[in-house]
Protein backbone atom coordinates (compact mmCIF):
# COMPACT_ATOMS: atom_id res chain seq x y z
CA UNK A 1 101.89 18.76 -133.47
CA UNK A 2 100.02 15.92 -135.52
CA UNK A 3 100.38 13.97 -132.49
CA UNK A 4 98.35 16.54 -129.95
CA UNK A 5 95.78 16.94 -132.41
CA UNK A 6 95.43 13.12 -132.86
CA UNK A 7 94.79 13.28 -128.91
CA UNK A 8 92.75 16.01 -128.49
CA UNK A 9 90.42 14.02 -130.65
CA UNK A 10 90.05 10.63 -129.24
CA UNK A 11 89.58 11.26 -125.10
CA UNK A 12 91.23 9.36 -122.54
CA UNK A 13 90.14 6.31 -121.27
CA UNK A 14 88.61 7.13 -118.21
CA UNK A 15 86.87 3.25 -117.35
CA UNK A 16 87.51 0.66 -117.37
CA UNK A 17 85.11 -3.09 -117.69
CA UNK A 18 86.17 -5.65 -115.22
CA UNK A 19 83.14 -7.35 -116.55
CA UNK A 20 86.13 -10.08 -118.47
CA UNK A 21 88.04 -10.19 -115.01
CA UNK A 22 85.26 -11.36 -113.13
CA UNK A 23 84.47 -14.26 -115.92
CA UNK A 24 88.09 -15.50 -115.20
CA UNK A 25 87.68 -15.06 -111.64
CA UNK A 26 84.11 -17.02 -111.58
CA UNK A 27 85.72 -19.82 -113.71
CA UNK A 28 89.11 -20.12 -111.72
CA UNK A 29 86.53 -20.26 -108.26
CA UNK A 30 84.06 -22.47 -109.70
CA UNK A 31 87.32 -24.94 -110.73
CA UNK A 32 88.81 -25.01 -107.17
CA UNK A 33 85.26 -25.57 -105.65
CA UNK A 34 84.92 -28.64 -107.95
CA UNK A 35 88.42 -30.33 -107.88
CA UNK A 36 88.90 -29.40 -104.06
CA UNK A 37 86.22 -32.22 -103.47
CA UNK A 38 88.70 -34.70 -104.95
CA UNK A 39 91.66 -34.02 -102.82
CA UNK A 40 92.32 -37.65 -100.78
CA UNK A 41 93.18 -36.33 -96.95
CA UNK A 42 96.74 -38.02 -96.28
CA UNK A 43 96.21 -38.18 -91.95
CA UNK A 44 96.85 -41.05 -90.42
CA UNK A 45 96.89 -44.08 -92.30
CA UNK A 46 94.45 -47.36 -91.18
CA UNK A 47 93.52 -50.29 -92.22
CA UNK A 48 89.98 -50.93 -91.92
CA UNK A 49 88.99 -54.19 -90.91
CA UNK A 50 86.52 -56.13 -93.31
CA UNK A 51 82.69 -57.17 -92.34
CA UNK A 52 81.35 -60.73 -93.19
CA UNK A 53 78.07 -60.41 -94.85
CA UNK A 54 76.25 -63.30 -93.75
CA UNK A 55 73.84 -63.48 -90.30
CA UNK A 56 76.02 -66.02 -87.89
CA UNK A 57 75.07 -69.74 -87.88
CA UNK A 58 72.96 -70.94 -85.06
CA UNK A 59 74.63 -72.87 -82.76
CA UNK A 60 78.24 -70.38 -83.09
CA UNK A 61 77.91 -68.23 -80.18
CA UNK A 62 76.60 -67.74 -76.55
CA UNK A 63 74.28 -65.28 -75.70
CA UNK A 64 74.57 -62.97 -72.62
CA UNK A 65 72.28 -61.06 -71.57
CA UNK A 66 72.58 -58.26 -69.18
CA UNK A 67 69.40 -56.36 -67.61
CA UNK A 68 69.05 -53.01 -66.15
CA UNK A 69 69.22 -54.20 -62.64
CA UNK A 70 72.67 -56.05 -63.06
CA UNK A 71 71.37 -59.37 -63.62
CA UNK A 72 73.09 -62.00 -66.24
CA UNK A 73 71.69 -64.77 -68.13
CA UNK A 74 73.69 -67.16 -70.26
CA UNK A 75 71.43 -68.54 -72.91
CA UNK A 76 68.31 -67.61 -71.05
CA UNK A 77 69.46 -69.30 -67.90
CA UNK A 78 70.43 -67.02 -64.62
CA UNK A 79 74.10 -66.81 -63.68
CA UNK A 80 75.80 -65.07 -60.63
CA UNK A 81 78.61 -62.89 -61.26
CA UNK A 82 80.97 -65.59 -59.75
CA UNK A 83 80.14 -67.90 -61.98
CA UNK A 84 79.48 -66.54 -65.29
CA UNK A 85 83.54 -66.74 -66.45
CA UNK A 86 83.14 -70.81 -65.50
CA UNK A 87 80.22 -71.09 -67.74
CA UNK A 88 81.95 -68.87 -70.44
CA UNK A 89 84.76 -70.79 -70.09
CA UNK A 90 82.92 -74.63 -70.62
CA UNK A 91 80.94 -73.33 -73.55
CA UNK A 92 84.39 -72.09 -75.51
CA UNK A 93 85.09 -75.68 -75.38
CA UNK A 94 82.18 -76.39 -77.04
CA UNK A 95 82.45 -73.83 -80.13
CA UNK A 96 84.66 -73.62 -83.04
CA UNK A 97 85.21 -69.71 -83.00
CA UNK A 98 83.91 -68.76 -79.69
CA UNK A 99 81.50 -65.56 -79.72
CA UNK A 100 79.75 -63.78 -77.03
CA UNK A 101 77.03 -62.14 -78.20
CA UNK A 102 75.53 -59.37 -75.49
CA UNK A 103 72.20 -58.12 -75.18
CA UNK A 104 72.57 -55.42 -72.70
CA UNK A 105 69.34 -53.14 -71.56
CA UNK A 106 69.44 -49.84 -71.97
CA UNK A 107 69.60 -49.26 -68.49
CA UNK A 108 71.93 -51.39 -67.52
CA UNK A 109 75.71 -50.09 -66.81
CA UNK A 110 78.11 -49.32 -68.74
CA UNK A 111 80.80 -51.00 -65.94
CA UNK A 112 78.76 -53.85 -66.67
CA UNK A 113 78.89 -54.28 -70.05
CA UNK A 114 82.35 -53.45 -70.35
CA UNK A 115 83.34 -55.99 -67.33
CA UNK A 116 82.04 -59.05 -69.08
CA UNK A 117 83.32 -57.67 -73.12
CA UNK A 118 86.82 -57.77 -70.45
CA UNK A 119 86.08 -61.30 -69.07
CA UNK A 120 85.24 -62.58 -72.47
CA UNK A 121 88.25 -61.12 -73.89
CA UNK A 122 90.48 -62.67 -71.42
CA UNK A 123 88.43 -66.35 -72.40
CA UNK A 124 89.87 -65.16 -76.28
CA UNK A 125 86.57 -65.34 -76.93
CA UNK A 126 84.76 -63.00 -79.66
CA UNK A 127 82.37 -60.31 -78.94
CA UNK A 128 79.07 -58.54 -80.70
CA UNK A 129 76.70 -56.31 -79.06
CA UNK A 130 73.36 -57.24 -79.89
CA UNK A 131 71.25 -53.78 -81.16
CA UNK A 132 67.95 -52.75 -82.32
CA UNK A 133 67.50 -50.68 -86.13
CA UNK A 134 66.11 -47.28 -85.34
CA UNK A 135 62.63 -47.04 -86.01
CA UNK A 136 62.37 -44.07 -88.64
């Protein structure tokens, strides 16, 4: 009897405060949202080729330039499409690391461009493609 008087006095507990459960909740979110960030993604595995720093020397490389209407120029002098892998070909002799560097237009093909990065390539010769920085 002791006992039902004891618990006719005190009344049930009827709530409950979740107010500590959400603490935990808001510190175990806030932890994953921070170390997630840290997780290194293991895809595919590459190594990524190094950039010299310096401009190139004058003198290193050949320019070709390529205009909208399909024209080339090697060094500022005109060159049919026959002949440009000849002169290519007798200025590699003439360099110590060959590079072609191309200064395409921006309306000029992109067959074009690709077709002498392919003839170059077959001359093992280098190749950079000559841009512009964005004006901001």
């Amino acid at each position: 009897m002791a006992r039902l008087e004891i618990a006719r006095r005190r009344p049930p507990l009827s709530t409950f405060t979740l107010a500590s459960m959400t603490d935990i909740v808001l510190l175990l979110l806030i932890f994953f949202l921070l170390t997630s960030s840290f997780v290194t993604q293991f895809g595919i595995r590459v190594n990524v080729p190094r950039a010299e720093a310096g401009p190139i020397e004058e003198g290193q490389y050949v320019t070709v330039t390529l205009t909208g209407e399909g024209r080339l120029y090697v060094d500022g002098e005109p060159v049919e499409r026959d002949a440009l892998g000849a002169r290519l070909l007798a200025v590699r002799e003439q360099l110590a690391r060959p590079l072609v560097v191309l200064q395409a237009d921006r309306r000029a093909t992109m067959e074009d461009a690709v077709w002498v990065m392919s003839l170059a390539r077959s001359l093992d010769m280098g190749i950079w493609i000559a841009t512009e920085p964005e004006e901001r």
